[in-house]
C-alpha atoms as a PDB file:
ATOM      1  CA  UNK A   1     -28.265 139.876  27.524  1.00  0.00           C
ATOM      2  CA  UNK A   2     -29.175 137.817  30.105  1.00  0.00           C
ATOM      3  CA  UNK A   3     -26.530 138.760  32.272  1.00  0.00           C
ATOM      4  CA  UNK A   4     -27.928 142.182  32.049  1.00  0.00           C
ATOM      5  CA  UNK A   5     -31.482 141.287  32.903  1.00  0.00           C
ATOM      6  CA  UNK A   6     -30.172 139.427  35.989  1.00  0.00           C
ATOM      7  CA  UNK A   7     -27.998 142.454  37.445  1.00  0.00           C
ATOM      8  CA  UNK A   8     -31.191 144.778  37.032  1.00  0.00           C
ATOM      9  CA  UNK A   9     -33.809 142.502  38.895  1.00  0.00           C
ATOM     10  CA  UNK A  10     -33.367 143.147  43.103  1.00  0.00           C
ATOM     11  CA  UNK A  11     -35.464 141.155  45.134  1.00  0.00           C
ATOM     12  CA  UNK A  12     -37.085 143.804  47.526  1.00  0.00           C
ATOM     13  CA  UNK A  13     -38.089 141.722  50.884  1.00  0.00           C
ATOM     14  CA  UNK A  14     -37.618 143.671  53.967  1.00  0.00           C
ATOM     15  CA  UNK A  15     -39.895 143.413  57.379  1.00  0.00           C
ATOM     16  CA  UNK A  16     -43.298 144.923  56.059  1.00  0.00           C
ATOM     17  CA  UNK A  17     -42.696 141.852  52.904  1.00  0.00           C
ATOM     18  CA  UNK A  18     -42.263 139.054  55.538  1.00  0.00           C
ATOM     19  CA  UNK A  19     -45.005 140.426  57.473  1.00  0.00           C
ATOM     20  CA  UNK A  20     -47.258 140.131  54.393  1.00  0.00           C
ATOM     21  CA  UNK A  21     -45.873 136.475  53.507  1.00  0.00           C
ATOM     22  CA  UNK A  22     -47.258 135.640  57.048  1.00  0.00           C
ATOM     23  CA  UNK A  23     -50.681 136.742  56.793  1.00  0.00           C
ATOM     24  CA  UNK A  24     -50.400 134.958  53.040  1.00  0.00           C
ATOM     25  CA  UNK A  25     -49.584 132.179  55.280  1.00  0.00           C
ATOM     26  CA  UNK A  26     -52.986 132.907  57.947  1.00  0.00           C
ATOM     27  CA  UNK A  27     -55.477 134.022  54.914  1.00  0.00           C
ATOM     28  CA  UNK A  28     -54.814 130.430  53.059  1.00  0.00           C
ATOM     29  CA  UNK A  29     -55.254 128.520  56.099  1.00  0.00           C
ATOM     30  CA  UNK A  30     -58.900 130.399  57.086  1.00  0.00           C
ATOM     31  CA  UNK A  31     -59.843 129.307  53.456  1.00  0.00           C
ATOM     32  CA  UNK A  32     -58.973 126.054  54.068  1.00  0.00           C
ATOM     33  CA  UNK A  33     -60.479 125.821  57.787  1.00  0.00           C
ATOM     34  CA  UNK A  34     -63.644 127.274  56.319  1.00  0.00           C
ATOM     35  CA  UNK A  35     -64.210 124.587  54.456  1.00  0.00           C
ATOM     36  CA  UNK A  36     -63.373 122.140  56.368  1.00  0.00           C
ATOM     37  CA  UNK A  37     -65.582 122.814  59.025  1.00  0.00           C
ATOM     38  CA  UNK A  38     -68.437 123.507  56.875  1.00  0.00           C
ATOM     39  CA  UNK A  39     -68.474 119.718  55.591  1.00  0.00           C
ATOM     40  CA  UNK A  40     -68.017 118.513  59.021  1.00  0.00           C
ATOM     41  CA  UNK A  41     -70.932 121.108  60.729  1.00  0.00           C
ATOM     42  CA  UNK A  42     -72.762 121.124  57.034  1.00  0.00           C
ATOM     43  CA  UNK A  43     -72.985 124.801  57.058  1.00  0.00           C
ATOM     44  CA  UNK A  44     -76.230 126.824  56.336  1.00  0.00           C
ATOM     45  CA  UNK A  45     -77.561 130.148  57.791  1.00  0.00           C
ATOM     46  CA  UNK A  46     -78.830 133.435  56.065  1.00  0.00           C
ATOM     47  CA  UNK A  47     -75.760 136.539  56.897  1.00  0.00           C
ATOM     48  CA  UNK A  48     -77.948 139.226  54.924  1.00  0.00           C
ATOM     49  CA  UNK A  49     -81.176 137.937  53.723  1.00  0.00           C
ATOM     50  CA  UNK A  50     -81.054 138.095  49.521  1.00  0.00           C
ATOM     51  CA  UNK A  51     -77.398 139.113  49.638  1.00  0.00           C
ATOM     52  CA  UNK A  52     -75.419 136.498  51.332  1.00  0.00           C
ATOM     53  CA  UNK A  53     -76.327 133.052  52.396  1.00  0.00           C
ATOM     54  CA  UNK A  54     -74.142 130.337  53.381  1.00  0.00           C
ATOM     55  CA  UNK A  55     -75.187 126.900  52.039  1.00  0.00           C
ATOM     56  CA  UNK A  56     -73.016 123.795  52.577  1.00  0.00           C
ATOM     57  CA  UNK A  57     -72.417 121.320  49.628  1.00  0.00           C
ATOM     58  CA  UNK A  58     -71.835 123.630  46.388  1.00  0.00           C
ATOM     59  CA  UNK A  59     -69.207 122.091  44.677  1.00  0.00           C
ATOM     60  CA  UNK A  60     -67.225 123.952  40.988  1.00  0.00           C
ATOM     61  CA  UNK A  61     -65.503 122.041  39.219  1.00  0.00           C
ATOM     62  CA  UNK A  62     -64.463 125.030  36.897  1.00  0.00           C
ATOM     63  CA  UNK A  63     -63.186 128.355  37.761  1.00  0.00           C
ATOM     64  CA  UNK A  64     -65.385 131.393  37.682  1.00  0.00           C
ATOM     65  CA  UNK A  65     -69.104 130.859  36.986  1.00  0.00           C
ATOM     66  CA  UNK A  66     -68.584 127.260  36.667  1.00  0.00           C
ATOM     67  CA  UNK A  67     -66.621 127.883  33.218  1.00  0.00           C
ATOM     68  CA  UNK A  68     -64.718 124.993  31.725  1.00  0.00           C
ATOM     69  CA  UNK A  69     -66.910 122.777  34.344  1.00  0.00           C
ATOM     70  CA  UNK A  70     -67.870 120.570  31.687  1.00  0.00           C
ATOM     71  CA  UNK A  71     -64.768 120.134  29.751  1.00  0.00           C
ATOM     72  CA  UNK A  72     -62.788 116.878  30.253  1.00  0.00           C
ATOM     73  CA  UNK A  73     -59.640 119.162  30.587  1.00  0.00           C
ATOM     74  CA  UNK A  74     -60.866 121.678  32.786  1.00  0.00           C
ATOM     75  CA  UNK A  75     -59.190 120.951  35.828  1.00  0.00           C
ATOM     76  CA  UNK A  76     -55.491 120.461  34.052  1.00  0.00           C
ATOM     77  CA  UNK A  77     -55.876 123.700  32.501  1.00  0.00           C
ATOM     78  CA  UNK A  78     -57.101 125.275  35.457  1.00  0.00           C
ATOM     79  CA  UNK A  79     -54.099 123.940  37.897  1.00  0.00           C
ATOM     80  CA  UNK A  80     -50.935 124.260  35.170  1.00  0.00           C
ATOM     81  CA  UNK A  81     -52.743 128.038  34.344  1.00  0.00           C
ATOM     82  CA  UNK A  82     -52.668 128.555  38.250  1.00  0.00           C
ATOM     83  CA  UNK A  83     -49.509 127.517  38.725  1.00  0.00           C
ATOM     84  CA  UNK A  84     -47.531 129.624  35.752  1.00  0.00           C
ATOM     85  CA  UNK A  85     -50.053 132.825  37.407  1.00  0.00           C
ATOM     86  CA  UNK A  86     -49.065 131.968  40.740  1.00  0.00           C
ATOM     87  CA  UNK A  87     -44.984 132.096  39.482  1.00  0.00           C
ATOM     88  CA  UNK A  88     -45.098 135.664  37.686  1.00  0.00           C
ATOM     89  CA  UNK A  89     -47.619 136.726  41.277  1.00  0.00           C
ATOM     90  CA  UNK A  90     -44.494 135.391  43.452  1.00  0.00           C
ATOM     91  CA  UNK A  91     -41.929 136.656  41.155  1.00  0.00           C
ATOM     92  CA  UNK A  92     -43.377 140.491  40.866  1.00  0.00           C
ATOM     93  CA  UNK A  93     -43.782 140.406  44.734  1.00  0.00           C
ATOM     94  CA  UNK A  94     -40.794 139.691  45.710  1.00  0.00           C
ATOM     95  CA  UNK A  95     -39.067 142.034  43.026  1.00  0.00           C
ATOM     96  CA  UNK A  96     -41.486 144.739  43.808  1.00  0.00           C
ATOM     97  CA  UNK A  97     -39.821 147.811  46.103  1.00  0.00           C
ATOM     98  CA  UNK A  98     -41.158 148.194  49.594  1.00  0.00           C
ATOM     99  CA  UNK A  99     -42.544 151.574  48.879  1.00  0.00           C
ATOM    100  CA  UNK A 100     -45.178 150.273  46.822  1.00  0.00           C
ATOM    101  CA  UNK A 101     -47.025 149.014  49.735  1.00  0.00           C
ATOM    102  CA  UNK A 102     -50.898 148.674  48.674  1.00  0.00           C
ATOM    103  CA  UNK A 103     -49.623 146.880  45.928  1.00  0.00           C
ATOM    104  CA  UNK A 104     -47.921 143.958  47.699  1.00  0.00           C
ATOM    105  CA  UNK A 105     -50.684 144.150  49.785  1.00  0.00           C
ATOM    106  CA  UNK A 106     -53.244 143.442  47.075  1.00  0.00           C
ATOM    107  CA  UNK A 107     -50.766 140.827  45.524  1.00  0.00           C
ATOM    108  CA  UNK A 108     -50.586 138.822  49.471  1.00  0.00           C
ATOM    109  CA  UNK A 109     -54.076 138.230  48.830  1.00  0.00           C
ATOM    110  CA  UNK A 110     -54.468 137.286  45.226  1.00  0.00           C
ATOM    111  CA  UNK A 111     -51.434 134.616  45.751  1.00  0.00           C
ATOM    112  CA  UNK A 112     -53.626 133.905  49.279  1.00  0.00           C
ATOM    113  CA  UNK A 113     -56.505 133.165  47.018  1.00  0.00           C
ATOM    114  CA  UNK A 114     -55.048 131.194  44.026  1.00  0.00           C
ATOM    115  CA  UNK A 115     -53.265 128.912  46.660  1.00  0.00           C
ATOM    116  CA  UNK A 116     -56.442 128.206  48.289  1.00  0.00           C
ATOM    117  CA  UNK A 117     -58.174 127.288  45.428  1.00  0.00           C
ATOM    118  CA  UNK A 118     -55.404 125.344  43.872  1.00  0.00           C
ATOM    119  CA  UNK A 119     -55.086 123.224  46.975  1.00  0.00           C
ATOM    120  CA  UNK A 120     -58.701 122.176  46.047  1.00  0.00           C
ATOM    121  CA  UNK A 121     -58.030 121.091  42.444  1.00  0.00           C
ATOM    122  CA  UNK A 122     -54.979 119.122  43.137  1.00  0.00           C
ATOM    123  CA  UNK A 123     -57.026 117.421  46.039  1.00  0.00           C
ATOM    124  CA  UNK A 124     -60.975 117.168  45.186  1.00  0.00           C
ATOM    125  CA  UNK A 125     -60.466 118.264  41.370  1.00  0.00           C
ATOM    126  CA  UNK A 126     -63.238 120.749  42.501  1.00  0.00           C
ATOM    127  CA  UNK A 127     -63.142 124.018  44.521  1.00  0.00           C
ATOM    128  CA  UNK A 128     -65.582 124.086  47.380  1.00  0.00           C
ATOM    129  CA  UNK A 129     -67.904 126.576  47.407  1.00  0.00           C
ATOM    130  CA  UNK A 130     -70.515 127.530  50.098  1.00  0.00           C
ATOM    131  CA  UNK A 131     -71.110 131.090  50.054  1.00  0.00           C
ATOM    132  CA  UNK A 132     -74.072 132.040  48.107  1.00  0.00           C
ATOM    133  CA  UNK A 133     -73.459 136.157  47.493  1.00  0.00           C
ATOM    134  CA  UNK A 134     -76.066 138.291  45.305  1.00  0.00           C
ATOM    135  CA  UNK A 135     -74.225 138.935  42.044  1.00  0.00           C
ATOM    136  CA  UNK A 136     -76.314 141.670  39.789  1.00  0.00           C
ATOM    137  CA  UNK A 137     -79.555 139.925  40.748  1.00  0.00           C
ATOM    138  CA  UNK A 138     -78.485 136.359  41.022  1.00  0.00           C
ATOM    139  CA  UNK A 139     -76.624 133.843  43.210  1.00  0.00           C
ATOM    140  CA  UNK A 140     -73.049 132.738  43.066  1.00  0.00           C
ATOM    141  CA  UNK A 141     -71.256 130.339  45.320  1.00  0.00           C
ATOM    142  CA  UNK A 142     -67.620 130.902  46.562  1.00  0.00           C
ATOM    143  CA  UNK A 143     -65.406 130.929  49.243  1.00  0.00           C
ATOM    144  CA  UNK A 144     -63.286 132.700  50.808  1.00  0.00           C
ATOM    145  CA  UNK A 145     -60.600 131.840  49.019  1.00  0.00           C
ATOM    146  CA  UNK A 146     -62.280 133.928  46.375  1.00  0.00           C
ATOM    147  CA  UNK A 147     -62.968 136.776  48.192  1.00  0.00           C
ATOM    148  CA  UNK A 148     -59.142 137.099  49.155  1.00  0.00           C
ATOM    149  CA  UNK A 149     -58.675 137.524  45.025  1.00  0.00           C
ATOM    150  CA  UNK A 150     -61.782 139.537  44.403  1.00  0.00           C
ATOM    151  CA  UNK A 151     -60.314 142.109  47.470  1.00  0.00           C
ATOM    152  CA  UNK A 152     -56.945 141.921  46.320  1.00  0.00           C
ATOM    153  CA  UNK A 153     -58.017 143.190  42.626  1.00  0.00           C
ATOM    154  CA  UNK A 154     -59.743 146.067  43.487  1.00  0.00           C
ATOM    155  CA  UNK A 155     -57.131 147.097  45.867  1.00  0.00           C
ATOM    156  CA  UNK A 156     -54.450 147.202  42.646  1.00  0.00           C
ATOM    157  CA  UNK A 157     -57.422 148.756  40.916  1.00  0.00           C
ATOM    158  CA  UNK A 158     -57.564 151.732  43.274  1.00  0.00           C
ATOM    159  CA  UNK A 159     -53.617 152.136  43.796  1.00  0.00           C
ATOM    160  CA  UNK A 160     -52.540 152.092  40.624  1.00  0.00           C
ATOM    161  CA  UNK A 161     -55.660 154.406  39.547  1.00  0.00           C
ATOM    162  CA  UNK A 162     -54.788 156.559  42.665  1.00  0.00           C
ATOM    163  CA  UNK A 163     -52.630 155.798  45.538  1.00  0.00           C
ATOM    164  CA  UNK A 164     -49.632 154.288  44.478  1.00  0.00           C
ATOM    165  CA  UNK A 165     -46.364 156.352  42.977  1.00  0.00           C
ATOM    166  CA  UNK A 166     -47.127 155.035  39.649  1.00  0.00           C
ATOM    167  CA  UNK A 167     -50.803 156.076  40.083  1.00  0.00           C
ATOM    168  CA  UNK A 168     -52.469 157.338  36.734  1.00  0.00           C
ATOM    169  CA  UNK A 169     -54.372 160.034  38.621  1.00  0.00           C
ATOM    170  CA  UNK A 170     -52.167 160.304  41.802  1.00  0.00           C
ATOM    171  CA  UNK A 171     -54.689 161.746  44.714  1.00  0.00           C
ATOM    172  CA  UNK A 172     -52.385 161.497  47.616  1.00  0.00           C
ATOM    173  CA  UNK A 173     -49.329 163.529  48.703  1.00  0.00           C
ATOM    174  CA  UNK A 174     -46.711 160.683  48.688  1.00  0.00           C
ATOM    175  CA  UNK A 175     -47.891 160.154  44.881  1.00  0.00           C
ATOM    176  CA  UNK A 176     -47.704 163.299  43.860  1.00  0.00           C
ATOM    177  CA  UNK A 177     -44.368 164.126  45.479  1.00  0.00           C
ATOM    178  CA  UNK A 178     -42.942 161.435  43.879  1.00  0.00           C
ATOM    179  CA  UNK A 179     -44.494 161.768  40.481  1.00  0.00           C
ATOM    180  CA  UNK A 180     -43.100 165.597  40.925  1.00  0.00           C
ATOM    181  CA  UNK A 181     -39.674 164.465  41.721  1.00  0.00           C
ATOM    182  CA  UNK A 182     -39.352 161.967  38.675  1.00  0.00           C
ATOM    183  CA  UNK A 183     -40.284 164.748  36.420  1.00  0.00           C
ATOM    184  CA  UNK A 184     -37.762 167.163  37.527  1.00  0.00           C
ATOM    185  CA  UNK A 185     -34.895 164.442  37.617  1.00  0.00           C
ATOM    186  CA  UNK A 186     -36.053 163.524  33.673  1.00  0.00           C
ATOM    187  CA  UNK A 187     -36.271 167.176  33.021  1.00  0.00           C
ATOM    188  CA  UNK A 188     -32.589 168.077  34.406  1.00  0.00           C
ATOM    189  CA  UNK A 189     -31.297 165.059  32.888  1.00  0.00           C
ATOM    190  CA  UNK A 190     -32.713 165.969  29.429  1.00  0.00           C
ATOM    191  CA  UNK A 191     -31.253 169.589  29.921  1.00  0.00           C
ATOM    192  CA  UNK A 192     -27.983 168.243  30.476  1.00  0.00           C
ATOM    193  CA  UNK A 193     -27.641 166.488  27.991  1.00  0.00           C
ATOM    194  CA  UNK A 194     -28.958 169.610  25.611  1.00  0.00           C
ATOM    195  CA  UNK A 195     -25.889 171.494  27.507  1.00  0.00           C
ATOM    196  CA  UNK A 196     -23.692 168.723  26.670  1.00  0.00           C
ATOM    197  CA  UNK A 197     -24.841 168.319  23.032  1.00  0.00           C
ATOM    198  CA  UNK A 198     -24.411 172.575  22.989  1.00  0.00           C
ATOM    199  CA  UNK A 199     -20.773 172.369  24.657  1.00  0.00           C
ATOM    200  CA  UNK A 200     -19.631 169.704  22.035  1.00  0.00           C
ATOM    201  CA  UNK A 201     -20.938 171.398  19.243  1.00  0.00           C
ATOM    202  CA  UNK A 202     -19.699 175.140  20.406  1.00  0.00           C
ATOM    203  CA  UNK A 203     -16.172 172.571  20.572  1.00  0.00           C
ATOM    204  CA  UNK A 204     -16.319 171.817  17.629  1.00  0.00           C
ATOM    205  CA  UNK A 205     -17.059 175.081  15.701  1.00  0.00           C
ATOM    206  CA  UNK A 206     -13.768 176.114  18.195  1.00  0.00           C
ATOM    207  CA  UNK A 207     -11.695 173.464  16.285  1.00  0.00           C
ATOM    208  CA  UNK A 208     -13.001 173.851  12.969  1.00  0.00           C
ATOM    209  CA  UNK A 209     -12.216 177.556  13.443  1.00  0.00           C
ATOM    210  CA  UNK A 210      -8.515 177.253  14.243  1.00  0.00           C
ATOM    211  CA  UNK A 211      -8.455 175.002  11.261  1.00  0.00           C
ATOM    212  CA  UNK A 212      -9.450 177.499   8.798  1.00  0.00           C
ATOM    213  CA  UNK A 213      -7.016 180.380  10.486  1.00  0.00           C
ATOM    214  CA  UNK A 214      -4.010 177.488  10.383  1.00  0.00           C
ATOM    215  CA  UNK A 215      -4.958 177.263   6.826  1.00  0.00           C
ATOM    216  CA  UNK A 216      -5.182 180.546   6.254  1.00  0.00           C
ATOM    217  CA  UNK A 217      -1.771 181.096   7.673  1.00  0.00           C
ATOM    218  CA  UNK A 218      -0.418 178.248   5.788  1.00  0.00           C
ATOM    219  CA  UNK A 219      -1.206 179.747   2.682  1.00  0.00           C
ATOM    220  CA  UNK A 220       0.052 183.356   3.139  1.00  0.00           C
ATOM    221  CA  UNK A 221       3.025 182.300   3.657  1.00  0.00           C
ATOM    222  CA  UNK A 222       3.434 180.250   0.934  1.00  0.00           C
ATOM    223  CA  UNK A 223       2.582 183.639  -1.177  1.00  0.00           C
ATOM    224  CA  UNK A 224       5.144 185.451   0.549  1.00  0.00           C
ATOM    225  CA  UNK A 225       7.527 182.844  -0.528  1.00  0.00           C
END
């Protein structure tokens, strides 16, 4: 069984996938340089005033909204969870046919994301935050790390909603086409194999025919005897 699984799965990593693994590479290391130099230069400013602030310090200890920032085994969870997401992220990336595009793109920077943050809780057993962003009418701290995973999301949101060939409402012609095409290859397949179910039975009606006449045969000459 096993062996089966193995000959099926065909890692899929041509140029645009190497390309991708190097901005992986860039995005983690702006996370990281982010926050670095926000310690050092002890960050604060106003971007949009009420929407995004950047305030130097915040520190999480838990993941989002500071949950499991109080338990003892927060951080544990948080890094062996990261690590087993971070494996099936990898895994379906590099398995993941070059055609679908927008989704290794949105998959680059969720795995860009988790890595950042990860490198945090195996170093400072925190994640440091200093972006202060207007959530539904109050503040939350992150970084960029976070926005890399927040982006990523709603990228897979809209191509598998929309733009990619497995789209649930395909909008673009590339989806479409190939939705189309899959159809038409099911739908000849499952007329062949009516034909071939129809050509085997017409077969055997054919043989079950000559049986009866041999029979028949059989038995008038046994009366003429």
């Amino acid at each position: 069984m096993l062996e089966k699984i193995k000959s099926k799965i065909k890692f899929n990593i041509g140029w645009k996938s190497l390309i991708l693994i190097g901005v992986c590479v860039a995005l983690v290391l702006v996370d990281l340089l982010t926050k670095i130099f926000e310690e050092r230069d002890n960050w604060n400013f106003i971007v949009i005033p009420k929407l995004i602030e950047v305030e130097s310090g915040s520190r999480n200890p838990g993941c989002a909204f500071s949950f499991l920032a109080d338990a003892a085994w927060g951080q544990i969870f948080l890094i062996v969870m990261t690590f087993i997401l971070l494996a099936v992220l990898i895994f379906t990336f590099v398995v993941l046919p070059e055609k679908h595009l927008l989704l290794k793109i949105s998959l680059t920077l969720i795995i860009s994301g988790a890595l950042g943050n990860l490198i945090d809780r195996i170093a400072y057993r925190e994640v440091r935050d200093f972006v202060n962003v207007n959530i539904f009418g109050s503040m939350a701290a992150c970084n960029f790390a976070d926005f890399w995973i927040v982006f990523g999301t709603i990228i897979a949101i809209v191509a598998l909603l929309f733009v990619d060939v497995w789209a649930v409402f395909p909008l673009t012609k590339a989806a479409k086409a190939e939705q189309a095409k899959r159809r038409d290859e099911t739908e000849g397949s499952g007329a062949t194999t009516v034909e071939n179910a129809g050509a085997e039975n017409v077969q055997s009606d054919g043989e079950n025919t000559s049986d009866g006449e041999n029979e028949s045969d059989g038995g008038d000459g046994n009366e003429g005897e």
